[in-house]
PDB file of N, CA and C in Angstrom:
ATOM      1  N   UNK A   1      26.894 -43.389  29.469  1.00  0.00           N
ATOM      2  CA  UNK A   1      25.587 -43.832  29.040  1.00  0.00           C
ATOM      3  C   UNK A   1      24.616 -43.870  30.215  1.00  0.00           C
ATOM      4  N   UNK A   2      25.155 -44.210  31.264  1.00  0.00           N
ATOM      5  CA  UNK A   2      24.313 -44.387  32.267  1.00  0.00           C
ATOM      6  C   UNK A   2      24.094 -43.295  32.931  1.00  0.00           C
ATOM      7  N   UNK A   3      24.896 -42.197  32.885  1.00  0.00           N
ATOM      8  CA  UNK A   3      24.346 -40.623  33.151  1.00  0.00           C
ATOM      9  C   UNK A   3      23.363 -39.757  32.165  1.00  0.00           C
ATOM     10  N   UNK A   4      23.394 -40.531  31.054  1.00  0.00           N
ATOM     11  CA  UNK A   4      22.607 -39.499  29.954  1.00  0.00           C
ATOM     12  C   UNK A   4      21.290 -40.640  30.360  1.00  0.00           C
ATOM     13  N   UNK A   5      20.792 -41.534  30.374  1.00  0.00           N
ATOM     14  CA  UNK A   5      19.538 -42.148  30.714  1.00  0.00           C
ATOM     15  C   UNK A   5      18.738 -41.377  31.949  1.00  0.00           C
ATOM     16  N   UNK A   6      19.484 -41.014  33.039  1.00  0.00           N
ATOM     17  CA  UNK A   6      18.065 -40.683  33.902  1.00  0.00           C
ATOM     18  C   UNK A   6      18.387 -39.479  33.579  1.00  0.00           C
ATOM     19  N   UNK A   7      19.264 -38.496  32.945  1.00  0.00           N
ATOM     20  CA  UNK A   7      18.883 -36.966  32.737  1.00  0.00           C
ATOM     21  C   UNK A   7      17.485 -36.980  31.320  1.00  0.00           C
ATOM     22  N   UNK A   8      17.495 -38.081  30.646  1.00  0.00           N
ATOM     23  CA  UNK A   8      16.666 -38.046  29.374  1.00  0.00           C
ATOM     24  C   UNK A   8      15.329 -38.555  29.777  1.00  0.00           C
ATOM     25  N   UNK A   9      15.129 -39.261  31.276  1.00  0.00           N
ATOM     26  CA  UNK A   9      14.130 -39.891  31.639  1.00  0.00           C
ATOM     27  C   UNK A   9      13.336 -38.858  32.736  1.00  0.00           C
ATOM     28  N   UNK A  10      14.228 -37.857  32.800  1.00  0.00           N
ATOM     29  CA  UNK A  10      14.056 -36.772  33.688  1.00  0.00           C
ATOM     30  C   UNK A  10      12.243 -36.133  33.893  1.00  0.00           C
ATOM     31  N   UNK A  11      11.241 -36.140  34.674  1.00  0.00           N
ATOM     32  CA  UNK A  11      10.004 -35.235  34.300  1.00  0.00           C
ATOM     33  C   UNK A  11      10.561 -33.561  33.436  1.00  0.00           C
ATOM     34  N   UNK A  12      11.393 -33.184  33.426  1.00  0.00           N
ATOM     35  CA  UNK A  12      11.680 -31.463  33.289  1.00  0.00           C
ATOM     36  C   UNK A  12      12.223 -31.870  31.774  1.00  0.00           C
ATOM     37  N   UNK A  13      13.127 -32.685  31.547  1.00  0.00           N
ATOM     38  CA  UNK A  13      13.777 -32.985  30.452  1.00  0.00           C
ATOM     39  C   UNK A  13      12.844 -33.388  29.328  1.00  0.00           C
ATOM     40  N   UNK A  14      11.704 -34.437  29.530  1.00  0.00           N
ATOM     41  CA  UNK A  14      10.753 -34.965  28.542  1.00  0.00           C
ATOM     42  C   UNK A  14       9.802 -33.993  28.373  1.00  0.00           C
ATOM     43  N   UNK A  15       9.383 -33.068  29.453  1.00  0.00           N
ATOM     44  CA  UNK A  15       8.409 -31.739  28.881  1.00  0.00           C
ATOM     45  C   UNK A  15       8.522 -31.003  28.092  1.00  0.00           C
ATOM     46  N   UNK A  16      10.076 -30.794  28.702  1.00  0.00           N
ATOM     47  CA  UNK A  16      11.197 -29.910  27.897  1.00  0.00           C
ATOM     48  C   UNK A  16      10.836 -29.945  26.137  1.00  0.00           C
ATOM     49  N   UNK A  17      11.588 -32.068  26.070  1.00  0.00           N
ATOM     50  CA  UNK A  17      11.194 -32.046  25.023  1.00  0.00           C
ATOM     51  C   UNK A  17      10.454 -32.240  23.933  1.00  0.00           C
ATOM     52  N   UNK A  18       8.741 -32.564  25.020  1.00  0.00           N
ATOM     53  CA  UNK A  18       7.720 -32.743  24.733  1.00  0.00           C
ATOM     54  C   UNK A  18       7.304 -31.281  23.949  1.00  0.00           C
ATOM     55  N   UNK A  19       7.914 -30.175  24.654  1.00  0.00           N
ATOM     56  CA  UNK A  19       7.226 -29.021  24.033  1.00  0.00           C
ATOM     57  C   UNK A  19       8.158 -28.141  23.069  1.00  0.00           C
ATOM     58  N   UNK A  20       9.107 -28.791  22.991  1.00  0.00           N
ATOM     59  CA  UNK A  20       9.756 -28.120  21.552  1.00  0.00           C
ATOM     60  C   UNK A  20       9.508 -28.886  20.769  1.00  0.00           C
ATOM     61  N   UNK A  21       9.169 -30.114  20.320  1.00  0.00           N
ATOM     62  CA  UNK A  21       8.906 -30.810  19.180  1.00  0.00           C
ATOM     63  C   UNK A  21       7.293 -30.733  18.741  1.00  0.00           C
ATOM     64  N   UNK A  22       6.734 -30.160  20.109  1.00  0.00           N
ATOM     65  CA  UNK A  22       5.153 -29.867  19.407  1.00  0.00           C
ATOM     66  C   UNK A  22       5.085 -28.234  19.003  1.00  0.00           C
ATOM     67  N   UNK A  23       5.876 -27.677  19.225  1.00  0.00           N
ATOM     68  CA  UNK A  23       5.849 -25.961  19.151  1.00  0.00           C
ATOM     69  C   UNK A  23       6.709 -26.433  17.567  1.00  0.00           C
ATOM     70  N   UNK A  24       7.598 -27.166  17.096  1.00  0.00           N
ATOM     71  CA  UNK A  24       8.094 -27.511  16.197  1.00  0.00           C
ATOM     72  C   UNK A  24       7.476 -27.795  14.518  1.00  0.00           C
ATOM     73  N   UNK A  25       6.614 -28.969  15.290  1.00  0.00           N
ATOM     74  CA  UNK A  25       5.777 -29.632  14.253  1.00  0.00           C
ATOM     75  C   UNK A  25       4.411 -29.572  14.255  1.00  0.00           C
ATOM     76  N   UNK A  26       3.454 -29.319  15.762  1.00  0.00           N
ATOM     77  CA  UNK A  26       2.092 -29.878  15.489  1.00  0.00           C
ATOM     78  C   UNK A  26       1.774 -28.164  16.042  1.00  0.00           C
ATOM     79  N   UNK A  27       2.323 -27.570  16.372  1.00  0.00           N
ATOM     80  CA  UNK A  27       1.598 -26.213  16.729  1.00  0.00           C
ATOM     81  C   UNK A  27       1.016 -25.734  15.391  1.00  0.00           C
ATOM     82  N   UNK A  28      -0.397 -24.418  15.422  1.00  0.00           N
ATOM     83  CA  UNK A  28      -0.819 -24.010  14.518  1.00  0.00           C
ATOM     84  C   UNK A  28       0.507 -23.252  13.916  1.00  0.00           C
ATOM     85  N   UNK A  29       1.440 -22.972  14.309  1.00  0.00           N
ATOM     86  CA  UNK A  29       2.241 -21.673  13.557  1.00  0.00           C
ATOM     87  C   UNK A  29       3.568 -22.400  13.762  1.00  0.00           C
ATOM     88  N   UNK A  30       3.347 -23.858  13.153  1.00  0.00           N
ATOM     89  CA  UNK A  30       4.789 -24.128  13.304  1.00  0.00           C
ATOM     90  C   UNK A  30       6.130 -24.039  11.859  1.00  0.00           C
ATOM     91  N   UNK A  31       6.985 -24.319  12.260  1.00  0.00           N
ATOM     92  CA  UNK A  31       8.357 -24.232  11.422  1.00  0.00           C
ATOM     93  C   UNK A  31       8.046 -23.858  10.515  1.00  0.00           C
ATOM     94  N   UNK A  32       7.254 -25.025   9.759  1.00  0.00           N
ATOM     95  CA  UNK A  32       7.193 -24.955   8.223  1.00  0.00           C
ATOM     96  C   UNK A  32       6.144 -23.673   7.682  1.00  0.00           C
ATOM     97  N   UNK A  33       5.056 -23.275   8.679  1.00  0.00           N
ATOM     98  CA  UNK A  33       4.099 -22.336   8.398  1.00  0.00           C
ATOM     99  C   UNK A  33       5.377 -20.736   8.393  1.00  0.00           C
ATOM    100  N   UNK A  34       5.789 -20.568   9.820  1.00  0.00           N
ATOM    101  CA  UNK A  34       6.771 -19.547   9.512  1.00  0.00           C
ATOM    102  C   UNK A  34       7.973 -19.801   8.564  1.00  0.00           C
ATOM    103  N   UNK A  35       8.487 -20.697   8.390  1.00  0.00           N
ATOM    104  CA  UNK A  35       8.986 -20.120   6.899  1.00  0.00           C
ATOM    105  C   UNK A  35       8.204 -19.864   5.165  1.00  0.00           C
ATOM    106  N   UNK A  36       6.881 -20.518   5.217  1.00  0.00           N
ATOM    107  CA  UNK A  36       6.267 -20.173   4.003  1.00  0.00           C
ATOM    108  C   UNK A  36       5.953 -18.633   4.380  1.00  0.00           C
ATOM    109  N   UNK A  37       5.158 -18.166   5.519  1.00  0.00           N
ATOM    110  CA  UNK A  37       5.478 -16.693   5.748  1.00  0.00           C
ATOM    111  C   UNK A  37       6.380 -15.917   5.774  1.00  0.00           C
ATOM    112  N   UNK A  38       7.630 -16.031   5.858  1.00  0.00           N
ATOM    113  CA  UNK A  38       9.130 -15.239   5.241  1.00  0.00           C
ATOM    114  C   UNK A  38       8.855 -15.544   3.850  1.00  0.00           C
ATOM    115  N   UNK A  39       8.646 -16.422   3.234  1.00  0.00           N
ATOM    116  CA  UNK A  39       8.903 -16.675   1.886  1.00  0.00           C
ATOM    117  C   UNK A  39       7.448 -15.555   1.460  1.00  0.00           C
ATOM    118  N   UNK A  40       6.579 -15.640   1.864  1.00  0.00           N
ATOM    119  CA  UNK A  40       5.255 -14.707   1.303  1.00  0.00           C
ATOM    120  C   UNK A  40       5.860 -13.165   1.530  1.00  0.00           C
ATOM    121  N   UNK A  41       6.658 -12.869   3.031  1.00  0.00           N
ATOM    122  CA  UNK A  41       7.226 -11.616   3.087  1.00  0.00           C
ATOM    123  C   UNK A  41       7.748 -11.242   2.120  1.00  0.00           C
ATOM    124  N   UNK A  42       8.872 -12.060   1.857  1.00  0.00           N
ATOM    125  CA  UNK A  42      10.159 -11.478   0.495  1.00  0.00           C
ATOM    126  C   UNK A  42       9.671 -10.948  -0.866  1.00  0.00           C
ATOM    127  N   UNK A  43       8.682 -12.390  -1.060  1.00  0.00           N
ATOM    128  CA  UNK A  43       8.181 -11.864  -2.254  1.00  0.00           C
ATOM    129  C   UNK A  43       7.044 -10.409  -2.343  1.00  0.00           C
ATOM    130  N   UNK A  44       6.448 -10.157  -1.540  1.00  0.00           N
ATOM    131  CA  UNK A  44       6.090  -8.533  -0.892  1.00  0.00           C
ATOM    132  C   UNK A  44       6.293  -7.407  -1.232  1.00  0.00           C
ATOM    133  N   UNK A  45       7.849  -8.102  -0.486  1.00  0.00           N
ATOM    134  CA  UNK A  45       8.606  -6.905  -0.441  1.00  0.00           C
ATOM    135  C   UNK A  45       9.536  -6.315  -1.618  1.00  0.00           C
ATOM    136  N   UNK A  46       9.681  -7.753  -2.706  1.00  0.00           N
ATOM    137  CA  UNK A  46       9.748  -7.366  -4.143  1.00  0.00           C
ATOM    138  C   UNK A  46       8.665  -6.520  -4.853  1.00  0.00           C
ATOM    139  N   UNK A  47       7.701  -6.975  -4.680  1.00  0.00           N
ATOM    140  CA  UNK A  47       6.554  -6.324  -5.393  1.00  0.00           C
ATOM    141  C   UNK A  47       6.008  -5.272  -4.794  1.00  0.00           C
ATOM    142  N   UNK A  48       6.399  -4.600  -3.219  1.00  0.00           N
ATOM    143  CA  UNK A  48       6.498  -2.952  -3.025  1.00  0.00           C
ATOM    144  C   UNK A  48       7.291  -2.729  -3.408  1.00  0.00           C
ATOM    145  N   UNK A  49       8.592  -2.666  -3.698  1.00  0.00           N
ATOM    146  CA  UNK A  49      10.009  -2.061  -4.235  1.00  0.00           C
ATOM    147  C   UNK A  49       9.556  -1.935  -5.498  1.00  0.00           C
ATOM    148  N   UNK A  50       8.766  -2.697  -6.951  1.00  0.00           N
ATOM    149  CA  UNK A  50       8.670  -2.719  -7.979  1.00  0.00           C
ATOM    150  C   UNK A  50       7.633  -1.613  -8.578  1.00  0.00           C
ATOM    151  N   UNK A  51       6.591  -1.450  -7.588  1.00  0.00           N
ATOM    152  CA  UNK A  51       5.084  -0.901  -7.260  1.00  0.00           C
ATOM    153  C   UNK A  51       5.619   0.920  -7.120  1.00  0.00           C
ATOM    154  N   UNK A  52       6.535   0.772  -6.452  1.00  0.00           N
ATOM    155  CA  UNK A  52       6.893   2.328  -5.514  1.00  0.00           C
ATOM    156  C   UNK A  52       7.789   2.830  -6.864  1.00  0.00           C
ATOM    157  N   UNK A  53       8.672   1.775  -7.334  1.00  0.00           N
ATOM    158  CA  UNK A  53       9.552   2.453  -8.885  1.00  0.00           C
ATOM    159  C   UNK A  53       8.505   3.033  -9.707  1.00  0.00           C
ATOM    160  N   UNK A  54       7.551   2.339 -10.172  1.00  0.00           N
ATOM    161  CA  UNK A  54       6.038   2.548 -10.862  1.00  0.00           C
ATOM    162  C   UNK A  54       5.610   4.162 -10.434  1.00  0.00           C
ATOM    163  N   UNK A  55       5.496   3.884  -9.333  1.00  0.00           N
ATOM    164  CA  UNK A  55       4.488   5.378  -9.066  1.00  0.00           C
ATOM    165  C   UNK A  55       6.128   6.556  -9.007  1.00  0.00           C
ATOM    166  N   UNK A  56       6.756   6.326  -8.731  1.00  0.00           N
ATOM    167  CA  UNK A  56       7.907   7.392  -8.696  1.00  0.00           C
ATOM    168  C   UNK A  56       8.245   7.997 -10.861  1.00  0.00           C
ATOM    169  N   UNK A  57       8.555   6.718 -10.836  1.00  0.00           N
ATOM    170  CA  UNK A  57       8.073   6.433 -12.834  1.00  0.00           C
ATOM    171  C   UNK A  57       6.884   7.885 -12.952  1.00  0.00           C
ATOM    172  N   UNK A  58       5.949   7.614 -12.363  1.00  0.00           N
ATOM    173  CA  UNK A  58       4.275   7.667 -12.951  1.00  0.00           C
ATOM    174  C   UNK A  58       4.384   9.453 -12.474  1.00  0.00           C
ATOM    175  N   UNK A  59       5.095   9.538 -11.253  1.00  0.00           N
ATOM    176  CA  UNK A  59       4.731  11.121 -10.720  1.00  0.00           C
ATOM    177  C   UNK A  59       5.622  11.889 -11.951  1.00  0.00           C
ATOM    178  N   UNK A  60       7.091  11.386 -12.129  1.00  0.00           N
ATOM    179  CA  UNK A  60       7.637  12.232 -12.871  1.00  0.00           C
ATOM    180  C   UNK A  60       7.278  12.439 -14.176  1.00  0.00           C
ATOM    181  N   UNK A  61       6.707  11.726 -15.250  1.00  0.00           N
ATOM    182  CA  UNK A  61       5.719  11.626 -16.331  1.00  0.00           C
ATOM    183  C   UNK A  61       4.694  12.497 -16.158  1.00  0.00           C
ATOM    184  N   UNK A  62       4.212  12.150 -15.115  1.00  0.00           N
ATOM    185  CA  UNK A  62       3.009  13.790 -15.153  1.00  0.00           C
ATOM    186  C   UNK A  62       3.366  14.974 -14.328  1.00  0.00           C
ATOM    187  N   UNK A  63       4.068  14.763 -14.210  1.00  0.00           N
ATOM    188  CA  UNK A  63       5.331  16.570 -13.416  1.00  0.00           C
ATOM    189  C   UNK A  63       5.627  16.950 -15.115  1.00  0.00           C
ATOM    190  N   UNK A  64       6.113  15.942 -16.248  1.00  0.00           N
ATOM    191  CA  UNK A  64       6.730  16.590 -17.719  1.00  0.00           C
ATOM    192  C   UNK A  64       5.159  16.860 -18.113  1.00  0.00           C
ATOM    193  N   UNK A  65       4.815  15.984 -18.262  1.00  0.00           N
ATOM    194  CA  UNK A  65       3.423  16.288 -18.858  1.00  0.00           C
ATOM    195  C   UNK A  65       2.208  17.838 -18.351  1.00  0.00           C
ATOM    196  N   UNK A  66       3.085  18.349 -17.120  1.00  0.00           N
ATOM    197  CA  UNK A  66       2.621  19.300 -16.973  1.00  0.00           C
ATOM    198  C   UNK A  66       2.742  20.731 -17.222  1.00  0.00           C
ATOM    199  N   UNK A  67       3.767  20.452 -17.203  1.00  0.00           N
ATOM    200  CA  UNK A  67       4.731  21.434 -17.449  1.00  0.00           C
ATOM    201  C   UNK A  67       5.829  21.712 -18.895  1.00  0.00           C
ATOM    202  N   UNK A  68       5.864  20.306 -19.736  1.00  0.00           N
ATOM    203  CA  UNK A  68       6.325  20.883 -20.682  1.00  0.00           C
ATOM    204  C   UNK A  68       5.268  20.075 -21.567  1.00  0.00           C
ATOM    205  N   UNK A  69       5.500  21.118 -23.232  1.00  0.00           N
ATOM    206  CA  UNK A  69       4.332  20.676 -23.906  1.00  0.00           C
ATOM    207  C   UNK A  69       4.926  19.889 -24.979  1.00  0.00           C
ATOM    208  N   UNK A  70       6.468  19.703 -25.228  1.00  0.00           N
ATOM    209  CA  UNK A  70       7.002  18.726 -26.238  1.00  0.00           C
ATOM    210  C   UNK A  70       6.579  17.517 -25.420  1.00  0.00           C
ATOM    211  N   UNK A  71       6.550  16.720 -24.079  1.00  0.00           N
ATOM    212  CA  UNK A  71       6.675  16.184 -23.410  1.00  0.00           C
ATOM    213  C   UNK A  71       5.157  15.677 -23.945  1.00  0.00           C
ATOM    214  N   UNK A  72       3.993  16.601 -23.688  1.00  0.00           N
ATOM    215  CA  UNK A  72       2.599  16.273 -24.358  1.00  0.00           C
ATOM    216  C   UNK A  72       2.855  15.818 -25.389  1.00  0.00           C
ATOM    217  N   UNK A  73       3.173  16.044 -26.618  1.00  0.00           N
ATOM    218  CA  UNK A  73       3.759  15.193 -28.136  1.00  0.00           C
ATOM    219  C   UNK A  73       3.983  14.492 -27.526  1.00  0.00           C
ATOM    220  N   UNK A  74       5.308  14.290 -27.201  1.00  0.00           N
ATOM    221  CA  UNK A  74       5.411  12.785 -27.617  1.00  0.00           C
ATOM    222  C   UNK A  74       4.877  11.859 -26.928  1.00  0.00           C
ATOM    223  N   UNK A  75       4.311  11.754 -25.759  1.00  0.00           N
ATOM    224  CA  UNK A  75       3.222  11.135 -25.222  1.00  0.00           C
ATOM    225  C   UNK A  75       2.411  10.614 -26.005  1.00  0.00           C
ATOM    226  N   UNK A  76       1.669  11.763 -26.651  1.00  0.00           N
ATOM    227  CA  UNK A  76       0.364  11.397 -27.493  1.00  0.00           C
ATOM    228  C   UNK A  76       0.593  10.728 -28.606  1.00  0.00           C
ATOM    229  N   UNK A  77       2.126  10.948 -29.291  1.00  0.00           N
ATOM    230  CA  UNK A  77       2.371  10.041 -30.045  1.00  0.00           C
ATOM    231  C   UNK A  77       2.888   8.621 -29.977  1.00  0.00           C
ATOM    232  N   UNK A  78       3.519   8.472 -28.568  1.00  0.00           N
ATOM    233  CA  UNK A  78       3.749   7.204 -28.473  1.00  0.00           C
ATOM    234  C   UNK A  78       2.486   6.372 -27.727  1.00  0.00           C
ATOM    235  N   UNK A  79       2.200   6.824 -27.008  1.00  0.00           N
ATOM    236  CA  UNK A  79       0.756   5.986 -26.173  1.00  0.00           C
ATOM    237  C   UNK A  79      -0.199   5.691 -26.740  1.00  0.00           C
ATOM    238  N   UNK A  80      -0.804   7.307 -27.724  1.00  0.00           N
ATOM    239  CA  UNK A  80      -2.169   6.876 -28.339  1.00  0.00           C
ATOM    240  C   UNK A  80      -2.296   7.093 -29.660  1.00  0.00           C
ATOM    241  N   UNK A  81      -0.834   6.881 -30.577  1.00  0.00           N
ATOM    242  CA  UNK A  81      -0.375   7.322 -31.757  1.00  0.00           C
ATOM    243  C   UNK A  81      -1.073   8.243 -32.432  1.00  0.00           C
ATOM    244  N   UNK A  82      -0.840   8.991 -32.042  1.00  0.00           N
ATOM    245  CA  UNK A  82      -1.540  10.003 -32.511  1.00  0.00           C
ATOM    246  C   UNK A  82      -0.773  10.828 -33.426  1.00  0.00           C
ATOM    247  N   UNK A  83      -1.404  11.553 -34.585  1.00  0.00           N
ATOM    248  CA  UNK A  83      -0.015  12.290 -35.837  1.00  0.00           C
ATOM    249  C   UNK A  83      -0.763  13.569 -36.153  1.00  0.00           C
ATOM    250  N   UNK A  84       1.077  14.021 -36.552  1.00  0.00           N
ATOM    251  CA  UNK A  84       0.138  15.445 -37.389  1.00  0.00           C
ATOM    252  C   UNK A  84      -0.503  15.435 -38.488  1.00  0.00           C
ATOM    253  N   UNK A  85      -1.263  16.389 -39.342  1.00  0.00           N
ATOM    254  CA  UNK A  85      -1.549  16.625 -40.448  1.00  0.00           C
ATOM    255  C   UNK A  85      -0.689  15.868 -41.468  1.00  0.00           C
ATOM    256  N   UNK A  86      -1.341  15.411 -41.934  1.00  0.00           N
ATOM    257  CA  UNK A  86       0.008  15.013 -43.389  1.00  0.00           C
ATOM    258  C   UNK A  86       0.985  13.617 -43.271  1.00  0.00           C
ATOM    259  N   UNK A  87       0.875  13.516 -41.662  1.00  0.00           N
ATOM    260  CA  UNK A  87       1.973  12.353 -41.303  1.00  0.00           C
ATOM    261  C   UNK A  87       1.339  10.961 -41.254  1.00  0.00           C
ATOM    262  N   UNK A  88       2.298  10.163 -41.979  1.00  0.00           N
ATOM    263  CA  UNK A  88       1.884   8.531 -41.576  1.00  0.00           C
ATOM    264  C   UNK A  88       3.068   8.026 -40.565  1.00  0.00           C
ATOM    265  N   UNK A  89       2.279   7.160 -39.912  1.00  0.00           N
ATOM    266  CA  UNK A  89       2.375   6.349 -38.458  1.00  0.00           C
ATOM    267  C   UNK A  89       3.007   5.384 -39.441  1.00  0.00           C
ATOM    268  N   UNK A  90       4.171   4.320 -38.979  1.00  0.00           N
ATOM    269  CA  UNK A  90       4.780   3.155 -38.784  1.00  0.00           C
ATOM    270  C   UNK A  90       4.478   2.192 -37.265  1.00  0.00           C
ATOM    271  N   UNK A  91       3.931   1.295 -37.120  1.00  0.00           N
ATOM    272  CA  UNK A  91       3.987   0.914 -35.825  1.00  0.00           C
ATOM    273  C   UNK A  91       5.403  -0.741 -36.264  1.00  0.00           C
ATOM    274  N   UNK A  92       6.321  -0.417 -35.346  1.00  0.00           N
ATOM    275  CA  UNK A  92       7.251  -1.479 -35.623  1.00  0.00           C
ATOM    276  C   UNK A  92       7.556  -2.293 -34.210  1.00  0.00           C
ATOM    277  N   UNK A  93       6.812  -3.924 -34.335  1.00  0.00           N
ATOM    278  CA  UNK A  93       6.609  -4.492 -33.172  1.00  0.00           C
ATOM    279  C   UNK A  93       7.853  -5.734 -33.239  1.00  0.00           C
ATOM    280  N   UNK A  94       8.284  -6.480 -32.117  1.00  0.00           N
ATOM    281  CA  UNK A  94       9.368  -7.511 -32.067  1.00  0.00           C
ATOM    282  C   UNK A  94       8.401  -8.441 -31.661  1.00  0.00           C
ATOM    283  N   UNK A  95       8.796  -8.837 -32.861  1.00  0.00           N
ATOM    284  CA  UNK A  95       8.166 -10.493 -32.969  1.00  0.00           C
ATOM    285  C   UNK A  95       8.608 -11.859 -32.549  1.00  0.00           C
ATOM    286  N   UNK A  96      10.178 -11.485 -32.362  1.00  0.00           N
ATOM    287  CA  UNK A  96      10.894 -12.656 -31.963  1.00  0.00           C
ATOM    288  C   UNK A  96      10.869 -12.865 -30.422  1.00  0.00           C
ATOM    289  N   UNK A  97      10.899 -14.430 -30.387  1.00  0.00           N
ATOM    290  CA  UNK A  97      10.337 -15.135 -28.847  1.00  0.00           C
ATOM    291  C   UNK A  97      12.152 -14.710 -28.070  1.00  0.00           C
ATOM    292  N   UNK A  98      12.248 -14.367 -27.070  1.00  0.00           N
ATOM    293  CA  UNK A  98      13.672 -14.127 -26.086  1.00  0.00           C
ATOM    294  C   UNK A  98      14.144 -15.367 -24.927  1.00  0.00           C
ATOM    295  N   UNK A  99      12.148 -15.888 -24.845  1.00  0.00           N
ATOM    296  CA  UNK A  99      12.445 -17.130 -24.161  1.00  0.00           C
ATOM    297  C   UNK A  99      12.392 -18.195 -24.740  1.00  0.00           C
ATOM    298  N   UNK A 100      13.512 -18.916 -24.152  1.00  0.00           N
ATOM    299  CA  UNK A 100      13.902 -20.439 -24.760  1.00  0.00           C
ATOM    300  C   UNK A 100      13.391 -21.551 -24.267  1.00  0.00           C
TER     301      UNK A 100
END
């Protein structure tokens, strides 16, 4: 006990731990700020991963749409229901709630 008192009373020791507990708690960019910034990263980096499926989705849809013309049907019929001559449309929607 009496060796840990003047190493804790030390000038080098109390700066020491004068300045990790303010780099800790009272600095502008402390602890709690960098982890809400990892937490803002992650979620990011979900929503580029989700964004980039989208446009990879979006290029190959209009690569068919360019190139083949059944691909045009059914497009036009599912997006902007669109029919042939003579044909009636059904639109059949789910009504039931999934969340509890």
């Amino acid at each position: 006990m009496k060796k840990i008192i003047p190493f804790i009373l030390n000038k080098y020791s109390l700066t020491t731990i004068f300045f990790i507990v303010w780099m800790l708690f009272f600095d502008q960019r402390d602890i709690f700020y960098v982890l809400e910034q990892k937490q803002k990263l992650k979620e990011l980096e979900i929503k580029k991963k989700y964004y980039q499926q989208e446009i990879e989705k979006t290029k190959k849809d209009l690569t068919d749409l360019q190139y083949n013309s059944a691909a045009i049907e059914k497009f036009a019929r599912e997006k902007y229901l669109m029919k042939k001559e003579g044909e009636d449309i059904y639109v059949l929607e789910n009504t039931t709630n999934t969340k509890k």
